[in-house]
C-alpha atoms as a PDB file:
ATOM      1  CA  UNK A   1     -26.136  -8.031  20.263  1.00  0.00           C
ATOM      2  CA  UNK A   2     -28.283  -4.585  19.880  1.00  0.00           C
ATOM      3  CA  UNK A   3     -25.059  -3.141  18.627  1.00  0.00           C
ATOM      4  CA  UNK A   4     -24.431  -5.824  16.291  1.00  0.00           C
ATOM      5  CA  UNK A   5     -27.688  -5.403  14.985  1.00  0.00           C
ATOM      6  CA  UNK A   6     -27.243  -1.735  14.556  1.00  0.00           C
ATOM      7  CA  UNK A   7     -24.344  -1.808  12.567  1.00  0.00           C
ATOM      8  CA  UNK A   8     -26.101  -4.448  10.257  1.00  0.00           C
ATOM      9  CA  UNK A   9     -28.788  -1.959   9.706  1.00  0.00           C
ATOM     10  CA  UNK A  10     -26.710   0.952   8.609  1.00  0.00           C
ATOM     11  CA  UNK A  11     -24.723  -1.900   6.478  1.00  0.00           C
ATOM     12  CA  UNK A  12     -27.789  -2.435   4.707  1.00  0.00           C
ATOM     13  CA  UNK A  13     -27.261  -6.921   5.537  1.00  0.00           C
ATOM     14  CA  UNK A  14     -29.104  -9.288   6.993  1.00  0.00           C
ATOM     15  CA  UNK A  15     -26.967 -11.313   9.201  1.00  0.00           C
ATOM     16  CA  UNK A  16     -29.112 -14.859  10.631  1.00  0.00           C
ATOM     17  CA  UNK A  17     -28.937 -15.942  13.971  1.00  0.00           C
ATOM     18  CA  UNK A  18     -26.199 -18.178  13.423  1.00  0.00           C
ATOM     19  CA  UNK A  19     -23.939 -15.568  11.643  1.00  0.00           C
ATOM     20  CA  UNK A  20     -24.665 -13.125  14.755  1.00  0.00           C
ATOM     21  CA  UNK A  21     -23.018 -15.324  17.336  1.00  0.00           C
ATOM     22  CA  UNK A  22     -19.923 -16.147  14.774  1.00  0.00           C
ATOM     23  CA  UNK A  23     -19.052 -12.262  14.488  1.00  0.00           C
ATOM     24  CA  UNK A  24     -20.311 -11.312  18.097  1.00  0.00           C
ATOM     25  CA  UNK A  25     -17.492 -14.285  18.825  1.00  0.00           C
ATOM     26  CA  UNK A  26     -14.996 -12.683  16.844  1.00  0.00           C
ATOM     27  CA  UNK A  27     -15.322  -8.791  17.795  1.00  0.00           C
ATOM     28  CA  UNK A  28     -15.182 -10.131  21.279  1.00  0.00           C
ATOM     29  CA  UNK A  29     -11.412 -11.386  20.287  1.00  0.00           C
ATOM     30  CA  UNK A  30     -10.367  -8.617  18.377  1.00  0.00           C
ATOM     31  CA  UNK A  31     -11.758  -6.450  21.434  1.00  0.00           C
ATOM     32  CA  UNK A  32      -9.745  -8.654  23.636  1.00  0.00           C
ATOM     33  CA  UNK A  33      -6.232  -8.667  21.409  1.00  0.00           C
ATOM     34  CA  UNK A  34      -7.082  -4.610  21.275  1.00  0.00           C
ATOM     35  CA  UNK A  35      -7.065  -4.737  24.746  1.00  0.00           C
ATOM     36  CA  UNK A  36      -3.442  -6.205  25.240  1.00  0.00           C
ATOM     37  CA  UNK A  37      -2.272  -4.230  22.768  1.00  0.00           C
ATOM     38  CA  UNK A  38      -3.398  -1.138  24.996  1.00  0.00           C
ATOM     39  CA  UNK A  39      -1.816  -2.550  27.542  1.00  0.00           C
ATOM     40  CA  UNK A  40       2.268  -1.906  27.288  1.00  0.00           C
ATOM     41  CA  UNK A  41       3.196   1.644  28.312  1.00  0.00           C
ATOM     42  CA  UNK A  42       5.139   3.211  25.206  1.00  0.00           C
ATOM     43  CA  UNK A  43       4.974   6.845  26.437  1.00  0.00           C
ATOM     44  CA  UNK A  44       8.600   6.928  26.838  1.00  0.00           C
ATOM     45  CA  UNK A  45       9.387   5.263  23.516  1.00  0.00           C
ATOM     46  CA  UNK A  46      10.921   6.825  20.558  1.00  0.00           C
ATOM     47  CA  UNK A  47       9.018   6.880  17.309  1.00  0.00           C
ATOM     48  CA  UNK A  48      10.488   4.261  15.211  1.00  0.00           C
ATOM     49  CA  UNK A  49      10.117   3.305  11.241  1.00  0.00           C
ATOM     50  CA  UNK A  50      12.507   0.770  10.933  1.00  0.00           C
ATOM     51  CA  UNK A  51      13.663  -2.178  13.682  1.00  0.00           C
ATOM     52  CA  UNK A  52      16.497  -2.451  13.146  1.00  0.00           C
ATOM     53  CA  UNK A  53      19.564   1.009  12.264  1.00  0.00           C
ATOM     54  CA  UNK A  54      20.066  -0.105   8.681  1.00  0.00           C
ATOM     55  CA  UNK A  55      19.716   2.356   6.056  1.00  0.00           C
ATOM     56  CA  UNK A  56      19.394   2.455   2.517  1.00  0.00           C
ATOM     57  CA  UNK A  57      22.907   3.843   0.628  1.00  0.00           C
ATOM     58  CA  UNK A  58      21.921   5.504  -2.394  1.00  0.00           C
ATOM     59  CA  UNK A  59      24.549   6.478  -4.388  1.00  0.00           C
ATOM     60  CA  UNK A  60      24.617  10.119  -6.077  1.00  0.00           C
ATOM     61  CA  UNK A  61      23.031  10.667  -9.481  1.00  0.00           C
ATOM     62  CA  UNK A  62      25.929  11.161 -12.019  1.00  0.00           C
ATOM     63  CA  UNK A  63      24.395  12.400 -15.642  1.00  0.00           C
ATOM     64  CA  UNK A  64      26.660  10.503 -18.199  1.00  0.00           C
ATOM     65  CA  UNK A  65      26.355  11.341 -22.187  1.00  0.00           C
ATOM     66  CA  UNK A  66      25.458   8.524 -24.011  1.00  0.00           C
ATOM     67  CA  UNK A  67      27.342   7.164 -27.457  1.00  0.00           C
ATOM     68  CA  UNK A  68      25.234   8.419 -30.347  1.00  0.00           C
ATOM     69  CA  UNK A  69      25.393   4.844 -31.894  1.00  0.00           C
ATOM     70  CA  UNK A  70      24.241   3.239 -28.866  1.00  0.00           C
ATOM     71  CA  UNK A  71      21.241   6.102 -28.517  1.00  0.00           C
ATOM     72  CA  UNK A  72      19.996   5.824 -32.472  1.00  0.00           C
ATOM     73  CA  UNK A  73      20.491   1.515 -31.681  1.00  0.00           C
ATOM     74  CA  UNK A  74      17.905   1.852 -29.003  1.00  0.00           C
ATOM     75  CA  UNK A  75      15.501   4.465 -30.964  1.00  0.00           C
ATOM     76  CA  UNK A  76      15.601   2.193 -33.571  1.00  0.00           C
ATOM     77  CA  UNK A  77      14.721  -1.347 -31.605  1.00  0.00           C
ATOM     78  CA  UNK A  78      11.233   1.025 -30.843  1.00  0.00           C
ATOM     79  CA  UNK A  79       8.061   0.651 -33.085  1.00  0.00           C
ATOM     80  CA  UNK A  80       7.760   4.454 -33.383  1.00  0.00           C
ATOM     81  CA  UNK A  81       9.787   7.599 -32.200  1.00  0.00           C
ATOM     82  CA  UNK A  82       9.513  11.150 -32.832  1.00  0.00           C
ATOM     83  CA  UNK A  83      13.250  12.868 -33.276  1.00  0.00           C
ATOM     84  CA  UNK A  84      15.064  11.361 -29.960  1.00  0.00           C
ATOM     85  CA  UNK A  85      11.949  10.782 -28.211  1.00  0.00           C
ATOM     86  CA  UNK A  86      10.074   7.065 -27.931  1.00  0.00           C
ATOM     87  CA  UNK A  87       6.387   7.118 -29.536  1.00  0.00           C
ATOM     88  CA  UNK A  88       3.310   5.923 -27.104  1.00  0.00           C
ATOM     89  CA  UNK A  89       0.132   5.526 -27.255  1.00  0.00           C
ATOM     90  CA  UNK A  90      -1.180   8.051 -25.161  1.00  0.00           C
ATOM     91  CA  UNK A  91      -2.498   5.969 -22.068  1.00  0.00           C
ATOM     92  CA  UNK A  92      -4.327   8.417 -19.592  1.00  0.00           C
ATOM     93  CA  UNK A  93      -6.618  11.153 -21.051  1.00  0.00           C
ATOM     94  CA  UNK A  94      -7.534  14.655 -19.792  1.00  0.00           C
END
């Protein structure tokens, strides 16, 4: 409880009577699942990312020209465009 009341102090909240025994209640259960969670030895465990072996396949980057028709259709479909280069607002400022 002094704890409790500690950390509401530094929080800057008031926390009633009622509220204290609701969260005192619940830290004691996350304590409690902490506490099993402790509990498994992993030492001898690999590092893992993943569950399961599967990988993404990414296939390698192949730089294609584009038909000039199909490049000027596209440029053109846009509201503004300097040369070969689409026109923005700029979004993000120094």
């Amino acid at each position: 409880m002094k704890e409790l009341d500690t950390i509401a102090f530094f929080s800057r909240i008031k926390i009633s009577e009622r509220e204290k025994k609701k969260y005192l209640e619940d830290l004691s259960e996350m304590f409690d699942y902490i506490e099993i969670l402790q509990e498994p030895d992993v030492a001898s465990l690999e590092p893992t990312t993943h569950v399961t072996k599967l990988r993404n396949v990414w296939r390698e980057d192949i730089v294609k020209s584009c038909p000039k028709e199909i490049v000027d259709m596209m440029l053109n479909s846009s509201p503004e465009r300097e040369k070969t280069f689409y026109k923005v607002k700029k979004i993000i400022s120094d």
